[in-house]
Each structure stands twice: as C-alpha cells, then as structure tokens.
Protein backbone atom coordinates (compact mmCIF):
# COMPACT_ATOMS: atom_id res chain seq x y z
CA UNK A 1 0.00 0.00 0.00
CA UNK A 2 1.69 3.74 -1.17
CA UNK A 3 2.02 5.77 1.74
CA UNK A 4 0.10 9.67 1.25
CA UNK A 5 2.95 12.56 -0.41
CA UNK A 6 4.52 13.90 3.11
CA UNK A 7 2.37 11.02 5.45
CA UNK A 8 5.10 10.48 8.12
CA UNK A 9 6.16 6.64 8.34
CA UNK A 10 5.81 5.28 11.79
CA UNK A 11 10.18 5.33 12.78
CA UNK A 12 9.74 8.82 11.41
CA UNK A 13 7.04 9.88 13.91
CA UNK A 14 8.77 7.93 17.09
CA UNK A 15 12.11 9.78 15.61
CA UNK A 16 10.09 12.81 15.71
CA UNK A 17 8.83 11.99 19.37
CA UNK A 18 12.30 11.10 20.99
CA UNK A 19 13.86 14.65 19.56
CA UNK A 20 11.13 16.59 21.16
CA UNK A 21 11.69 14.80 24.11
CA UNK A 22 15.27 15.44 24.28
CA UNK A 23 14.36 19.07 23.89
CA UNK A 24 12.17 19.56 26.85
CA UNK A 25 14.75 17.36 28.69
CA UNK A 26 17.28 20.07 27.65
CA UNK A 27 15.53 22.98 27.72
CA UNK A 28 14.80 22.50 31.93
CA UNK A 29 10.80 21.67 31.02
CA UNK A 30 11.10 18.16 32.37
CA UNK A 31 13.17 16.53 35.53
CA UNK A 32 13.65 12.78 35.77
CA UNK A 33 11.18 10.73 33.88
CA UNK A 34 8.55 13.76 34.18
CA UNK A 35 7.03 15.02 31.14
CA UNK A 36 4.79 13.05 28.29
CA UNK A 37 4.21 13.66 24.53
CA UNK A 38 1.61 12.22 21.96
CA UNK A 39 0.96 12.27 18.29
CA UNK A 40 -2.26 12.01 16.33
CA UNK A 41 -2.27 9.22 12.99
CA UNK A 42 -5.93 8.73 12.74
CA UNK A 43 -8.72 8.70 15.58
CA UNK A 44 -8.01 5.72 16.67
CA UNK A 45 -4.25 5.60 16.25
CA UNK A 46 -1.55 7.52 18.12
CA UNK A 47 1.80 7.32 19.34
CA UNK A 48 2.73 8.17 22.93
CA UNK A 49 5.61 8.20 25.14
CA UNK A 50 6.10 5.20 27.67
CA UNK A 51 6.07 5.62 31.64
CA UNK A 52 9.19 5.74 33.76
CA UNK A 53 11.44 7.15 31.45
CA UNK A 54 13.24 9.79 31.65
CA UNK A 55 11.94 11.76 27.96
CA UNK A 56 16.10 12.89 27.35
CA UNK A 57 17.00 9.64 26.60
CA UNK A 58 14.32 7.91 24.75
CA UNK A 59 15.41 5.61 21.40
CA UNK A 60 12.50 4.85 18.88
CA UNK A 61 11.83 1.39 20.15
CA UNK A 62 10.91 3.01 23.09
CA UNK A 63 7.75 5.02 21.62
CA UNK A 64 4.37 2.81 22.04
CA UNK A 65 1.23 2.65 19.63
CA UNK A 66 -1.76 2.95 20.90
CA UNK A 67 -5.84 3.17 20.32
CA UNK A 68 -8.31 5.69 21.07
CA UNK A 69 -8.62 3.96 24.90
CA UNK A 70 -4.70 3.66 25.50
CA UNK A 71 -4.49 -0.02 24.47
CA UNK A 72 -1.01 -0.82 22.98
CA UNK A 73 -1.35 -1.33 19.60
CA UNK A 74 2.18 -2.88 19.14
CA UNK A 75 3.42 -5.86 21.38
CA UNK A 76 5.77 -4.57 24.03
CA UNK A 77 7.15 -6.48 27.23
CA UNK A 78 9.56 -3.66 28.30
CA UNK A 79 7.23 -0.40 28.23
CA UNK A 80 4.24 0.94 29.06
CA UNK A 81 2.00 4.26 28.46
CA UNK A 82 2.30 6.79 29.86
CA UNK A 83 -0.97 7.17 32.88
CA UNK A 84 -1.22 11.05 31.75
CA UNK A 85 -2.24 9.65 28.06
CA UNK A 86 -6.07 10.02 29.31
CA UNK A 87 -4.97 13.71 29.13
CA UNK A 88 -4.10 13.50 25.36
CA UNK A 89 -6.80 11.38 24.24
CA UNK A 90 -9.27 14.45 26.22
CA UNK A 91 -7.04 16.94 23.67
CA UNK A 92 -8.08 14.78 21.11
CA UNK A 93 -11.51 14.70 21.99
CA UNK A 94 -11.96 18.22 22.00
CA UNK A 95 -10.21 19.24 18.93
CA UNK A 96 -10.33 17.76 15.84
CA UNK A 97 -7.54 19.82 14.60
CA UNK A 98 -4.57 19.37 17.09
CA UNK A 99 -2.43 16.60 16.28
CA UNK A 100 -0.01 16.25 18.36
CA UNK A 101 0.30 16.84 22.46
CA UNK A 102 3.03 18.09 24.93
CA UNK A 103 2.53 18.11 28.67
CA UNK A 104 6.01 19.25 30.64
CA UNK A 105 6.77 21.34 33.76
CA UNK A 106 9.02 24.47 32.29
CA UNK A 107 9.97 26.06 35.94
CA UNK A 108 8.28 30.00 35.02
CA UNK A 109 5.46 28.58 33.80
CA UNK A 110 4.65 25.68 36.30
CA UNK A 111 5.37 28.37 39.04
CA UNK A 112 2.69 30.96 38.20
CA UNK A 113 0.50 27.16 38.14
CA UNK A 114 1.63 26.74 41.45
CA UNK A 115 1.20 30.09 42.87
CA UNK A 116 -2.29 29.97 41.30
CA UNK A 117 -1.35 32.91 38.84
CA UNK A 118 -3.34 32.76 35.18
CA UNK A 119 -0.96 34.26 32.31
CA UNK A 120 -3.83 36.94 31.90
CA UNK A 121 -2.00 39.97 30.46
CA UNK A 122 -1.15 41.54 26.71
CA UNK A 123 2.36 42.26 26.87
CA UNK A 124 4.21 40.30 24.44
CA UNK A 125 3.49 40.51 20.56
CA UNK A 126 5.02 37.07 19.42
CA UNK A 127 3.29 35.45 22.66
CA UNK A 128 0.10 37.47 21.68
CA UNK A 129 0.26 36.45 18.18
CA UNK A 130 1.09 33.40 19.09
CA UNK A 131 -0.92 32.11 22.10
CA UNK A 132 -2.86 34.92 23.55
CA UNK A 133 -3.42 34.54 27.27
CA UNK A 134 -2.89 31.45 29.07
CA UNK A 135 -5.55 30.38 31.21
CA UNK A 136 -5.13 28.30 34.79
CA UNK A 137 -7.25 24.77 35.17
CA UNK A 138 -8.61 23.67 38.36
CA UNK A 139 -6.24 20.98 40.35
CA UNK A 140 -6.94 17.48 39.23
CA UNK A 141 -4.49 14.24 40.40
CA UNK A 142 -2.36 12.87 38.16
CA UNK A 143 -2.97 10.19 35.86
CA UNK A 144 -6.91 10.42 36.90
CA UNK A 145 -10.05 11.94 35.01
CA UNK A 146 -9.60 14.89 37.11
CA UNK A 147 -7.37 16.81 34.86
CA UNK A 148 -8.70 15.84 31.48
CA UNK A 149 -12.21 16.78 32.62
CA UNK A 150 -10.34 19.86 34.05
CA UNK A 151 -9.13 21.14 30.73
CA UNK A 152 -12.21 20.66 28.53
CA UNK A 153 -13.62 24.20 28.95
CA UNK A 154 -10.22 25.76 28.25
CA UNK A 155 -9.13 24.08 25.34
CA UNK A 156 -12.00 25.71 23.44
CA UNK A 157 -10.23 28.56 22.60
CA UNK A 158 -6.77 28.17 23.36
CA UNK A 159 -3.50 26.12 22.64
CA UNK A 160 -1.90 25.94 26.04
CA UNK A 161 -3.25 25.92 29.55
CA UNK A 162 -1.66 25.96 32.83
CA UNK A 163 -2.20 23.34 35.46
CA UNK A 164 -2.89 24.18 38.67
CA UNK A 165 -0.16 22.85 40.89
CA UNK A 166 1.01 20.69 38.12
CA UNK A 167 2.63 22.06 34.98
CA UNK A 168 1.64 22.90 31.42
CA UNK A 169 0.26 21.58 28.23
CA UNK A 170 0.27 22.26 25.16
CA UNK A 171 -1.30 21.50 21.50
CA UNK A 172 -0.61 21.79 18.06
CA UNK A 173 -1.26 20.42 14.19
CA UNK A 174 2.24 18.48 14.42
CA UNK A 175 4.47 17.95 16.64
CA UNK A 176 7.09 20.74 15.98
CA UNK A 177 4.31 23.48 16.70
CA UNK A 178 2.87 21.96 20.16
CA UNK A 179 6.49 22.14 21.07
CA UNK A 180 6.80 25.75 20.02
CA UNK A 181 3.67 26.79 21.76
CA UNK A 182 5.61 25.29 25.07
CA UNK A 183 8.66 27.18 24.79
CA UNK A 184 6.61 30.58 23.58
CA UNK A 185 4.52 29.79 27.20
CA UNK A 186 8.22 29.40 29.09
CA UNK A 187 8.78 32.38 27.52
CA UNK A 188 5.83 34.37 28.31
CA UNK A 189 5.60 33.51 32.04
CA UNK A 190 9.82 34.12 32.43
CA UNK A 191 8.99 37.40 31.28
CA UNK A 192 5.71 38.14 33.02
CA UNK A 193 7.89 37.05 36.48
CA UNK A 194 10.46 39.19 35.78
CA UNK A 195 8.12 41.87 34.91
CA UNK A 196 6.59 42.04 38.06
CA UNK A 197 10.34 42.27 40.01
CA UNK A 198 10.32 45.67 37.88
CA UNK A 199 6.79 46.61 38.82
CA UNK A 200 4.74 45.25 36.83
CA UNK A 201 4.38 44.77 32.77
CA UNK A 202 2.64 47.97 30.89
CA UNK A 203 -0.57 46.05 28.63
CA UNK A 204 -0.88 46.54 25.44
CA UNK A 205 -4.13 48.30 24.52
CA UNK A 206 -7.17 46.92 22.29
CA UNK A 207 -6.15 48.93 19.48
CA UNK A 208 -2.73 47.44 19.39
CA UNK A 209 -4.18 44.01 20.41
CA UNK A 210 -6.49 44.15 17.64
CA UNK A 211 -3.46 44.91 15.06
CA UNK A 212 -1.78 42.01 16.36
CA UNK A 213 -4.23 39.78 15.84
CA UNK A 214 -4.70 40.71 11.90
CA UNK A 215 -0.75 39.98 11.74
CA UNK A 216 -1.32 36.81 13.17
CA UNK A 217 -4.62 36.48 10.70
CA UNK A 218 -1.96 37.15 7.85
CA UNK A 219 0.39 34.77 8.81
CA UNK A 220 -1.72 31.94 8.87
CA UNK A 221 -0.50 30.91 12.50
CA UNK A 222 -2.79 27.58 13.32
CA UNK A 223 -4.52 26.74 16.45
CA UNK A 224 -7.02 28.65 18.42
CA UNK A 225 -6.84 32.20 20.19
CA UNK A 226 -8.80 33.69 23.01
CA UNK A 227 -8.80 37.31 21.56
CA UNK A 228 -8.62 40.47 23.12
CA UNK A 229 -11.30 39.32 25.86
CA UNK A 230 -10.79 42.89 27.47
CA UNK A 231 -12.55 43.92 24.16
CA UNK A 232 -16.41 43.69 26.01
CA UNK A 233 -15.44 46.35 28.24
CA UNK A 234 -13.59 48.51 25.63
CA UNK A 235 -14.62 52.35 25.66
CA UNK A 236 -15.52 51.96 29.11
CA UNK A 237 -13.34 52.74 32.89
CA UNK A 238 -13.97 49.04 32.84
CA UNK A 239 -11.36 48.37 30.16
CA UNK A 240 -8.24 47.10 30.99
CA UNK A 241 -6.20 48.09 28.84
CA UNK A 242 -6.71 52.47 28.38
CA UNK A 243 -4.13 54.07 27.57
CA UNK A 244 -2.88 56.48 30.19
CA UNK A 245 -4.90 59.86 28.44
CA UNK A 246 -7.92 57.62 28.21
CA UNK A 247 -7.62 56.99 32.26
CA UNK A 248 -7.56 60.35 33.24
CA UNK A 249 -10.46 61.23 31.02
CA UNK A 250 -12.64 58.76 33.03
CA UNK A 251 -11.11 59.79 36.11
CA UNK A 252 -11.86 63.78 35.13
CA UNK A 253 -14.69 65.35 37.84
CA UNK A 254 -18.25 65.32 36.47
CA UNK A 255 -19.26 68.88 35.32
CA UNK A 256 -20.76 70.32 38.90
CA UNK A 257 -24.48 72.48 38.96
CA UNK A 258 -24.66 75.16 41.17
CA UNK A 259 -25.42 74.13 44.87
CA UNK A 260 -22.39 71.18 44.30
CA UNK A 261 -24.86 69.53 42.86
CA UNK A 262 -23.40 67.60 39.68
CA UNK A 263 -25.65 67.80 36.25
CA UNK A 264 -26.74 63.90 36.02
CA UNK A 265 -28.07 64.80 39.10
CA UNK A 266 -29.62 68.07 38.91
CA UNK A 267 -31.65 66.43 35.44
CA UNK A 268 -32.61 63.72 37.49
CA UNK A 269 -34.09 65.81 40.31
CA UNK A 270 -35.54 68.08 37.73
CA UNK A 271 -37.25 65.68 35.69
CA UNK A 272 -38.94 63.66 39.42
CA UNK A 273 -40.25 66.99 40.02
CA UNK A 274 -41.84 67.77 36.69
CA UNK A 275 -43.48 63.67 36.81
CA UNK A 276 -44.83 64.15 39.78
CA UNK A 277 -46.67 67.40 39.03
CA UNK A 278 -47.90 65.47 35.70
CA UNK A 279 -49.25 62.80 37.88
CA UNK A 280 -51.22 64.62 40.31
C-alpha cells in the first residue's frame, strides 16, 4: 500500500517523538522521567511516550502505539504508556484539529500554576500572536479523570493551559508546533515574572491588540486564540487596557451644577419633580 505525499512513516514519527523529548529534557521543562508527549495518525491511532522514562534519553523502540482507549497497539514487554495519556486522548476529543500533544513542567510557567497565577496579560506581541493569554485549570491528580475533565472548557479557545499545581500543556497540528507553543509559554511567564520584580508589565491596549491579531490572521499561525477578551469592556473605565490619556479622562470630575450639585443629578431631580406634578 503507497504511503500519502509527506504522510510520516511510523520510525519517522517515534524519531520525531524522541527529539522533542530530548528538547524539553534540555531545555529545563522536564526533571527525571517527568514530562509526556503524543501524536495524532488517525482517531483511533496515536503514538505516545512510555512511563518511567526519563523523555532525554528515549530511542525509537521506546515510543508505544496505541488506540483511542490507551491499548497498545504494538506488542511490548519492556514499556508501558504513559498514565497522563487520558490527558491527550481528552485533547483529542476536543479538537479535531490538534495533532499532536506536549505536557512538561518548564519552571516559570509551572510556578505561576503553582502560585495559582493565570498568564492573563497583553504584553508580548510574538506570545500574543502566538498564544494569547494562558488560562489556569482547576487541580486534578495525576494520571486520573480529574485533569482531562479539568481542561475541557479551556481548550476551546486556546492552545496551552496551565495546570494548577502541576505544569503545562500544550497543543498543536504536528508535533514541531505543540512544542513551540511550550517554549513561547516558558517564555511568556519568564517574562511576566520578571516583569513584576520591575513593577509590573505595561498592557498593550485593544487597538494594538487588535493589530496584532490581523498579523497573526496574515500569517496563517494555526490553532485557536482567546482574543482580546478585554474587548467587552472597551470604551468603558472598565477596560483594561486604556491608555494612560484615556484613564484620566474617566477619572476627570463630572461637570458640577450650582449648589455642588453635579448635572446627572440636577436632570434627574428636575425631571422627578416635573413627573410628579404630571401625575397629580
């Protein structure tokens, strides 16, 4: 049977897994055997990485296939899937278009997870463009329904979500972009942290959110994107994101009637008066 122009043969894909793998291994995103990455063949084919090893040193042989309930699809007496697979398969669930899964504990990023902290704020283009904000899931215990059922609502609109008290994950239409949405998260939260040691990060506003998002438009980035959510309150003191002129326009004293009196008020009284001779 001929194999589909650029359809990935099976060593390719486990080659594929074991250099990602040695990335996050590298990169600080994983310690020990922590860490677990999946790809997508069909829907009821993918490949996964195995338990109790550490992701750094992984060889081919070492990557099992699996079904759409985390049955091994391949004989193997050494290795086993990884528990956190009922993660990916969730991923998989939820969006048709991601392909590929990777679930690691980068150090910035896990700590805002730990410290209960959301990656809520505009202040990177490339991680705007790129991932938007970040949002926190509730705790769930590893290797249980807890945290697939925890990340359902999230992964509507967004490519990566931190875990409370547990790490990060990540998604993507191959492989090599679910990695890159990890290390743009790192990124973001190494940033955001270092940020706040400098008092804090100055947001972008809608207007420049709103450009960003038509460069991403025109560079075809994949995935999904939360938007400028701050966008419902724009044009209002409600919106986070005013520029500093804007602020003090909102914060400006209402015009003041004679007496102290301020005119809302003064219409208000006016008009009570002039109903309630009506309705005598």
């Amino acid at each position: 049977m001929k194999r589909r122009k650029n359809m990935k043969s099976a060593y390719e894909i486990k080659k594929e897994i074991c250099e990602i793998g040695r990335r996050i291994y590298m990169n600080g995103f994983v310690a020990a055997n922590d860490g677990n990455v999946s790809v997508k063949v069909n829907e009821n084919e993918f490949y996964c990485t195995p338990t109790g090893v550490s992701k750094g040193f992984m060889t081919p042989d070492m990557v099992l296939k699996v079904d759409g309930k985390g049955n091994m699809l391949e004989p193997n007496k050494t290795y086993k899937p990884s528990s956190e697979f009922k993660m990916h398969l969730q991923v998989y669930r939820e969006r048709s278009d991601v392909h590929a899964v990777v679930h690691a504990h980068p150090p910035y990023a896990t700590a805002h997870a730990v410290a209960g902290l959301a990656l809520d704020s505009y202040i990177m283009p490339e991680a705007i463009i790129s991932l938007g904000t970040v949002p926190l899931t509730k705790y769930g215990t590893p290797s249980t329904m807890e945290i697939p059922e925890a990340i359902s609502d999230a992964l509507q609109n967004h490519d990566a979500v931190l875990l409370q008290n547990h790490g990060a994950l990540s998604v993507g239409p191959d492989l090599l972009h679910a990695y890159f949405k990890m290390e743009t998260l790192e990124y973001f939260a190494k940033i955001s942290f270092l940020a706040k040691q400098l008092g804090g990060g100055n947001e972008l506003t809608c207007d420049q959110i709103e450009k960003l998002m038509e460069v991403r438009k025109k560079m075809g980035v994949p995935g999904r994107h939360p938007g400028c959510a701050k966008c419902e309150h724009r044009g209002t003191s409600e919106c986070r994101c005013l520029t500093p002129e804007q602020k003090a326009k909102f914060q400006q004293p209402k015009a003041q009637a004679p007496g102290g009196a301020s005119t809302e008020e003064l219409v208000s009284e006016i008009t009570r008066k002039v109903l309630a001779q009506i309705n005598r």
